[in-house]
C-alpha atoms as a PDB file:
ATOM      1  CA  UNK A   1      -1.802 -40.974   6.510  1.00  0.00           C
ATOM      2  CA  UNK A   2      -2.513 -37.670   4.414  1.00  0.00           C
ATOM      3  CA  UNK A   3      -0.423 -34.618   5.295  1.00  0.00           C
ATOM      4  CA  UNK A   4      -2.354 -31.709   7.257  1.00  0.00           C
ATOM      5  CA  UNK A   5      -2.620 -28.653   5.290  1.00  0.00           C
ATOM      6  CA  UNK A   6      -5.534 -26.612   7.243  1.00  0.00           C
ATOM      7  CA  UNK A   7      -2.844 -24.302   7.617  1.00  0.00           C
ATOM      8  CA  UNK A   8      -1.963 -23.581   4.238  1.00  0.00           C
ATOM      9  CA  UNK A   9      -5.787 -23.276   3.262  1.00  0.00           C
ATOM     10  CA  UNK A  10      -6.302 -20.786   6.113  1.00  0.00           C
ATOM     11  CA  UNK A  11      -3.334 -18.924   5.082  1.00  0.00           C
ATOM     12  CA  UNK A  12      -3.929 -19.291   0.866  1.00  0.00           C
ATOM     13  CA  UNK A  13      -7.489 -17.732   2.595  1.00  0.00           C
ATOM     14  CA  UNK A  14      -5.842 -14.504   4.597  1.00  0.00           C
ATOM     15  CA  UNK A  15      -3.801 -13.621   1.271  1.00  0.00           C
ATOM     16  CA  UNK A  16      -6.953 -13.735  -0.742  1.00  0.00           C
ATOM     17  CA  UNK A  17      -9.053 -11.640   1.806  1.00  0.00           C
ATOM     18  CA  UNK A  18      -6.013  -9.083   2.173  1.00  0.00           C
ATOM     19  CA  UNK A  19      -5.914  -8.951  -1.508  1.00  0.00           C
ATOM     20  CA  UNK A  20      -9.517  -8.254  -2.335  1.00  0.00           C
ATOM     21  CA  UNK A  21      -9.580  -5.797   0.680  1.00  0.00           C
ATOM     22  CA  UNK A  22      -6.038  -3.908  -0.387  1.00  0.00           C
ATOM     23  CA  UNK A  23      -8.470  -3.820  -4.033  1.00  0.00           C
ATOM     24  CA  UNK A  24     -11.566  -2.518  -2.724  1.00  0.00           C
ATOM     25  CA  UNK A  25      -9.479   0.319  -0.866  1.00  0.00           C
ATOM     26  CA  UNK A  26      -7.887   1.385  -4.117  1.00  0.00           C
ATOM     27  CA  UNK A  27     -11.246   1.155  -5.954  1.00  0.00           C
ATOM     28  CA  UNK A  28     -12.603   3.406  -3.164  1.00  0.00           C
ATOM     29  CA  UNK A  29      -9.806   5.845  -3.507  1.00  0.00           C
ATOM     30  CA  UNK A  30     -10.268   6.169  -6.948  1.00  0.00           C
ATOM     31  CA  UNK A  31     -13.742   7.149  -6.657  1.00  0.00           C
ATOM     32  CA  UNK A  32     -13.000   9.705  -4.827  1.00  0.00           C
ATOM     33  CA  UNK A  33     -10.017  11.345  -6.445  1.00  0.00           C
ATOM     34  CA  UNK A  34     -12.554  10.891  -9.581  1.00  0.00           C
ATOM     35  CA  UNK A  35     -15.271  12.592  -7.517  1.00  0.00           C
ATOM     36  CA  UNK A  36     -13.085  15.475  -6.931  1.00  0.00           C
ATOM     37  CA  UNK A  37     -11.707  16.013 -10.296  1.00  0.00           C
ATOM     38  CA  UNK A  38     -15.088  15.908 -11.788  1.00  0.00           C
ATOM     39  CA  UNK A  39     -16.291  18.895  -9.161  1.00  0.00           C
ATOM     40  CA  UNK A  40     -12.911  21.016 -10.279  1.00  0.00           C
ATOM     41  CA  UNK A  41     -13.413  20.107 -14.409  1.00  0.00           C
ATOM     42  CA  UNK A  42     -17.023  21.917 -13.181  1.00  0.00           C
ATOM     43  CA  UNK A  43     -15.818  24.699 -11.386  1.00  0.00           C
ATOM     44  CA  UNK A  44     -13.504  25.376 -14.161  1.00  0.00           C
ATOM     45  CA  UNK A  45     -16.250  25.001 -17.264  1.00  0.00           C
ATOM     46  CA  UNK A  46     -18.251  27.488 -14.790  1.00  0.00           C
ATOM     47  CA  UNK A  47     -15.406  29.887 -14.453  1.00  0.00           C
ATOM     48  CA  UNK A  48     -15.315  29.262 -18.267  1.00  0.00           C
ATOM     49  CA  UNK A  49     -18.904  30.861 -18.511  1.00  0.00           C
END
């Protein structure tokens, strides 16, 4: 008789799907933060002018 490890796949599959979520937030917050220093290195090189 083989062992039953559904519920070792199903939780190997909840770490992977918290993972790539917990990665997609960061890459998200990134963006941001990168959106807003771009809009101040502008305000700046207008200030600049």
């Amino acid at each position: 008789m083989t062992p039953d490890t559904s519920t070792y796949m199903i939780a190997g599959f909840v770490v992977s799907f918290v993972t790539i979520g917990i990665y997609i937030a960061s890459l998200y917050i990134r963006s941001l933060n990168l959106q807003r220093d771009i809009e101040t290195l502008k305000s700046l090189q207008d200030e600049k002018k």
